[in-house]
Protein backbone atom coordinates (compact mmCIF):
# COMPACT_ATOMS: atom_id res chain seq x y z
CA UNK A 1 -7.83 12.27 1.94
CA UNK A 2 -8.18 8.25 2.96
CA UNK A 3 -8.06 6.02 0.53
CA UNK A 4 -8.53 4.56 -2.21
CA UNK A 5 -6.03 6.00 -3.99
CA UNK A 6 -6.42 3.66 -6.90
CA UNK A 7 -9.55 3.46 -8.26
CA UNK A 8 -10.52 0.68 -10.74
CA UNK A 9 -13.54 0.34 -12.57
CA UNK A 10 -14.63 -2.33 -15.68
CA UNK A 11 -16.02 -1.69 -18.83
CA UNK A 12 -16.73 -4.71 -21.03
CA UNK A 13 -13.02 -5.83 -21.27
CA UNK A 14 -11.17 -2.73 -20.73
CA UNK A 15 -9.83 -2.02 -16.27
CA UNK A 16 -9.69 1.80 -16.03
CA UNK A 17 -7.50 2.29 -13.41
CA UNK A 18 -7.58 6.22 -11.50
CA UNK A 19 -5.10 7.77 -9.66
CA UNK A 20 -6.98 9.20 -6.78
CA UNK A 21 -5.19 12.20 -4.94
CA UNK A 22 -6.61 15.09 -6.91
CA UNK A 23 -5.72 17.37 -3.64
CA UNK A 24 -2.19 16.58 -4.33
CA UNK A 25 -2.00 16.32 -7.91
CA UNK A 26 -1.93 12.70 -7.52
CA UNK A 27 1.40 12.54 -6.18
CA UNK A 28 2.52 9.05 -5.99
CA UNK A 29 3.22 7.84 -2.14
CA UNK A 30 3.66 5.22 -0.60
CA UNK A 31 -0.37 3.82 0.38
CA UNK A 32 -1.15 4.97 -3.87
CA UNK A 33 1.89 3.12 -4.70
CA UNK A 34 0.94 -0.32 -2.58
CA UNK A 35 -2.51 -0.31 -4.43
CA UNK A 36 -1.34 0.37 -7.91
CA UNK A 37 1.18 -2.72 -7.08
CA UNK A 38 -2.43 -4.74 -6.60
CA UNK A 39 -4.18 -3.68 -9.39
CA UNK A 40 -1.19 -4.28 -11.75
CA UNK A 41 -1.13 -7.98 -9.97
CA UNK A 42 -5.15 -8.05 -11.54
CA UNK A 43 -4.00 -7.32 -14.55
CA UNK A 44 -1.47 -9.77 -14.93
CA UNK A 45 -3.48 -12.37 -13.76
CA UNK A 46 -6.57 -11.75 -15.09
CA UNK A 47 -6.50 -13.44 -18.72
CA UNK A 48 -10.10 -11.95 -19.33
CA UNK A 49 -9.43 -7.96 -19.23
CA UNK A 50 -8.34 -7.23 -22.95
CA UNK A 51 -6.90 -3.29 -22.24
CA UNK A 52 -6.24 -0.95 -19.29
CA UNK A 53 -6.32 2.86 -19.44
CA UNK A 54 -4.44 5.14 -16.87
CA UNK A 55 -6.37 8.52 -16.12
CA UNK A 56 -5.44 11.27 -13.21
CA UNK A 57 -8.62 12.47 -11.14
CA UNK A 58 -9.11 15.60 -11.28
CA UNK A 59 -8.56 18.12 -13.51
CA UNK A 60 -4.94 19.42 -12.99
CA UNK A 61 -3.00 16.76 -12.83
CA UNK A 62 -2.33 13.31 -14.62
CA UNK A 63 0.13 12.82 -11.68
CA UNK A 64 2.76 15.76 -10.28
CA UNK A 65 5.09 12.49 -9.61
CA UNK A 66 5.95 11.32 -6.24
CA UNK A 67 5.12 12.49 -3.19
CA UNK A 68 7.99 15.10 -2.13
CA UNK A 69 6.53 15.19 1.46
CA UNK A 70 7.89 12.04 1.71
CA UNK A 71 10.97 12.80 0.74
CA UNK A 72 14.39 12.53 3.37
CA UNK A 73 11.75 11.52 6.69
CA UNK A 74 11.70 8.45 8.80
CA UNK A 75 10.13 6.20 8.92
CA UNK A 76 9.44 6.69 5.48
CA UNK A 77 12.62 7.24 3.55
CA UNK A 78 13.45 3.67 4.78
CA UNK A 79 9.53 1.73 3.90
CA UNK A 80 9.97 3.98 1.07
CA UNK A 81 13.53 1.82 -0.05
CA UNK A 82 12.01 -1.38 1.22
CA UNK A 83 8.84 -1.08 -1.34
CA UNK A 84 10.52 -0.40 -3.73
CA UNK A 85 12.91 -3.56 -3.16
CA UNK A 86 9.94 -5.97 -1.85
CA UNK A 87 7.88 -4.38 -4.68
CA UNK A 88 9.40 -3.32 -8.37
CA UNK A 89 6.07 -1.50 -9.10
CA UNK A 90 7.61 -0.51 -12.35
CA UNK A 91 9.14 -3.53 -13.66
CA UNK A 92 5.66 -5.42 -12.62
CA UNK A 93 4.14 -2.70 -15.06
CA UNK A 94 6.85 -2.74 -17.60
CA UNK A 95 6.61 -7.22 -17.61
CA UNK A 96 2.55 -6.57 -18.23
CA UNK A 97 1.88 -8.11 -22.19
CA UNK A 98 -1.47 -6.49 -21.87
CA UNK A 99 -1.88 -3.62 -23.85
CA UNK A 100 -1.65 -0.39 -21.66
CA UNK A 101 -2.86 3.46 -22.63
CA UNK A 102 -1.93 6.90 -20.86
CA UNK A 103 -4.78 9.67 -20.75
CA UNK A 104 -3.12 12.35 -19.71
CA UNK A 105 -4.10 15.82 -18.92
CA UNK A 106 -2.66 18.95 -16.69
CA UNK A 107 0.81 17.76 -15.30
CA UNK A 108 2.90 14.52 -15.70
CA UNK A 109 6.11 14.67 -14.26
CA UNK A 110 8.15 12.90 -12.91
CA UNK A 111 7.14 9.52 -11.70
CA UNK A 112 3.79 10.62 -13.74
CA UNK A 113 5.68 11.01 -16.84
CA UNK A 114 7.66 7.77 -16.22
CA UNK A 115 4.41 5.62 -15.28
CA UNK A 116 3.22 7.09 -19.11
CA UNK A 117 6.21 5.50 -20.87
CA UNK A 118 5.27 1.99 -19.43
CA UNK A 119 1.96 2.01 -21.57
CA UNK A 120 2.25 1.28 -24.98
CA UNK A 121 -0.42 4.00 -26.00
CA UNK A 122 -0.44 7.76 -24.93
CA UNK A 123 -3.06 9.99 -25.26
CA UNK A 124 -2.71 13.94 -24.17
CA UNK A 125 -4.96 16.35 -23.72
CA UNK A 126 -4.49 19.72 -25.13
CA UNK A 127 -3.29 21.36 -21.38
CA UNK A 128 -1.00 18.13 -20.26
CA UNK A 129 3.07 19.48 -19.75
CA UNK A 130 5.47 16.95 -19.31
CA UNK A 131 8.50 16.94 -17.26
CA UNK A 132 10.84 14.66 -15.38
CA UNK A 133 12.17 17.84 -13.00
CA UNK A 134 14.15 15.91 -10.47
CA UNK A 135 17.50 17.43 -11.19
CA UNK A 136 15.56 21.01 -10.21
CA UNK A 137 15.59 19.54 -6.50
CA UNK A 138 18.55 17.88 -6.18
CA UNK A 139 17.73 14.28 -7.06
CA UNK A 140 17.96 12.51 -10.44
CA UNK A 141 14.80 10.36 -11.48
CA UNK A 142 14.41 7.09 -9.60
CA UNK A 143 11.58 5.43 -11.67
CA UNK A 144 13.23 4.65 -14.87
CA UNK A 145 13.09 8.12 -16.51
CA UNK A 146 16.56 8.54 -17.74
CA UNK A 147 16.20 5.57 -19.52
CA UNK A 148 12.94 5.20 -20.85
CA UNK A 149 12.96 8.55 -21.90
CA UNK A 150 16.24 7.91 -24.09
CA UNK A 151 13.41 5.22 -26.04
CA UNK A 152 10.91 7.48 -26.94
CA UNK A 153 13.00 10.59 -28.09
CA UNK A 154 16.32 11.57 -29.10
CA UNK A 155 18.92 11.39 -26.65
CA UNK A 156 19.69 14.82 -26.83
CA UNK A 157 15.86 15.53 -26.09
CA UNK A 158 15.99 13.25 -22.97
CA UNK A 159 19.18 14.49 -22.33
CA UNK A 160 17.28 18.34 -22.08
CA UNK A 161 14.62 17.41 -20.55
CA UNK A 162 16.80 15.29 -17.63
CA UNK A 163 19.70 18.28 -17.20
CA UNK A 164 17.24 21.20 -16.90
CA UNK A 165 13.61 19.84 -15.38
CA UNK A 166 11.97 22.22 -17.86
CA UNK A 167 8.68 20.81 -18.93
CA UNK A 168 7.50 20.27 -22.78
CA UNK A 169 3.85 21.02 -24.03
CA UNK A 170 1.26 18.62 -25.15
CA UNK A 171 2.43 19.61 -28.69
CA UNK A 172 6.25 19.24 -28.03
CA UNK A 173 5.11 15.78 -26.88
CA UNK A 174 3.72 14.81 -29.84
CA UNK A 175 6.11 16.12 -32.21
CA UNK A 176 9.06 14.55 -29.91
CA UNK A 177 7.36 11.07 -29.97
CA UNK A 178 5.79 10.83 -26.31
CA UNK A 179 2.54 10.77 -27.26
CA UNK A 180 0.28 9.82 -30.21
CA UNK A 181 -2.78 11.91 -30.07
CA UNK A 182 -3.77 15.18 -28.59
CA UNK A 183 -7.06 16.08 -27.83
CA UNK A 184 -8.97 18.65 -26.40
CA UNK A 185 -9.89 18.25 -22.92
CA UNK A 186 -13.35 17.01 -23.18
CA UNK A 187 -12.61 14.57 -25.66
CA UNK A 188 -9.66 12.86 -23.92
CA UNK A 189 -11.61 9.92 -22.66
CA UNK A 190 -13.36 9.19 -25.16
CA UNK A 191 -10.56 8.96 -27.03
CA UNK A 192 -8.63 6.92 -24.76
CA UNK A 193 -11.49 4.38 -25.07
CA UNK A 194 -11.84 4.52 -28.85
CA UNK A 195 -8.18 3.22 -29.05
CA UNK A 196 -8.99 0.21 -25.38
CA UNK A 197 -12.37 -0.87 -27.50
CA UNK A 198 -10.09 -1.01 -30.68
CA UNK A 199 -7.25 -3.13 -28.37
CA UNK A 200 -10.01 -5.40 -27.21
CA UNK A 201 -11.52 -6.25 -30.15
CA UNK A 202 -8.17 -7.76 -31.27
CA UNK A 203 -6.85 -11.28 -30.55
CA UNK A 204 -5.85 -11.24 -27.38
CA UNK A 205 -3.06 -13.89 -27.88
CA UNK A 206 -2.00 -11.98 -31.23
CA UNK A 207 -2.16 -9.02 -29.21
CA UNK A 208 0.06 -9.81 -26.14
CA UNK A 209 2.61 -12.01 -28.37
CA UNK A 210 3.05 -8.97 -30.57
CA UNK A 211 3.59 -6.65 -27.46
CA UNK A 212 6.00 -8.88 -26.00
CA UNK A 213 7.91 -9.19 -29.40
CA UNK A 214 8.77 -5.24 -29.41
CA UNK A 215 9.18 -5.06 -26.14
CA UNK A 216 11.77 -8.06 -25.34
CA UNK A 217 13.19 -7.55 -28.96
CA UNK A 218 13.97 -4.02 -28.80
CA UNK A 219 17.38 -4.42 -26.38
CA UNK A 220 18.56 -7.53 -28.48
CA UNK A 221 20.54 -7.56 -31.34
CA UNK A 222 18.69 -8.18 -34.34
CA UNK A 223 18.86 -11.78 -34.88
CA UNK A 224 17.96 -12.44 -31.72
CA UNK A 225 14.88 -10.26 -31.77
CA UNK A 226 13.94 -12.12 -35.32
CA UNK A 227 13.72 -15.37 -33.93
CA UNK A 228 12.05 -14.27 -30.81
CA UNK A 229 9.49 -12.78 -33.14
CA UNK A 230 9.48 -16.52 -35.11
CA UNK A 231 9.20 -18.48 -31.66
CA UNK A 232 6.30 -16.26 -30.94
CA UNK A 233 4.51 -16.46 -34.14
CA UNK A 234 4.78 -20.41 -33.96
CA UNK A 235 2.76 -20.12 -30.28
CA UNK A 236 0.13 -17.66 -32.05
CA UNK A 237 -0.13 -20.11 -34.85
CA UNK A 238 -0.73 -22.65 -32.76
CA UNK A 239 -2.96 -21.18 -30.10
């Protein structure tokens, strides 16, 4: 399938960005991974879009992770290492203070499950399974999994979950912390858009500056966090 692999539509306020390789679960490769590296430059430059939502195409997959046919070939082992050093895709997503959601149905693993745990908001669908399976082929996540996993759940959960590749359940999910809602099928995006209307109603500034006070807090100690959190209220106040 040619391109594109990203697939971005507006509503209102809200960029609903598509991963667009239903024939291959949307695996994440290398052309997918250059456009989602544009559309999260949008985003972050674009002080008019209020929320973005992350769906799958499809209906199996949210994303199966990256592209294993990729994996251990040249030329592409080495562009592969390059992009990623030319183009931190993740910590781009992770730096975003717009508010991000996850709708996620059928599989999210791997680099699926890791691109989930950048958005602040997760919605699953009744059928999603979660996994970061690397381990299983001789690998060990690459995309921040073994340590944003670690902030969702328990360490012994992400510790599981990282030693064996076995995936969880929609319902594990939620109990464990990785999601918020589940849903049935049908009613996944219109749930995900309840909660991007709800974001965009807010204040944006309010919005971002409380964002970027859990986000860049959460690593400090506490004092420092607290008068991050005061230096940021002052801008709100102000703005």
């Amino acid at each position: 399938m040619s391109g594109p692999f990203v697939l971005a539509e507006r509503e209102s306020d809200v960029v609903w960005l598509t991963l667009n390789r239903p024939e291959r679960l949307n695996a994440i490769h290398l052309e997918l991974r250059d456009e989602l590296w544009m559309q999260l430059e949008l985003l972050r430059d674009d002080p008019s879009v209020r929320a973005a939502v992350f769906r799958g195409a499809g209906d199996r997959a949210f994303s199966a992770g990256a592209d294993i046919t990729e994996f251990g070939t040249a030329p592409s082992y080495i562009e592969a290492r390059d992009a990623r050093v030319r183009r931190d895709l993740w910590g781009l997503m992770a730096s975003l203070d717009l508010p991000l959601i996850a709708a996620i149905q059928g599989f999210a693993y791997g680099a699926g499950l890791e691109l989930s745990l950048y958005c602040d908001l997760r919605v699953a669908s009744e059928d999603a399974r979660f996994a970061i399976p690397e381990v299983t082929l001789g690998y060990i996540p690459s995309a921040g999994g073994t340590q944003t996993v670690p902030r969702h759940v328990a360490s012994s959960e992400a510790l599981r979950m990282a030693t064996s590749g076995e995936p969880i359940s929609a319902r594990e999910a939620y109990d464990l912390g990785f999601v918020q809602r589940v849903v049935p099928r049908e009613e996944l995006d219109a749930a995900a858009r309840e909660w991007a209307q709800a974001l965009a109603d807010r204040d944006p500034a309010a919005l971002r500056a409380a964002k970027r006070a859990v986000r860049d807090g959460l690593d400090q100690p506490l004092e420092a966090g607290l008068a991050l959190e005061r230096r940021l209220a002052v801008v709100v106040a102000g703005s």
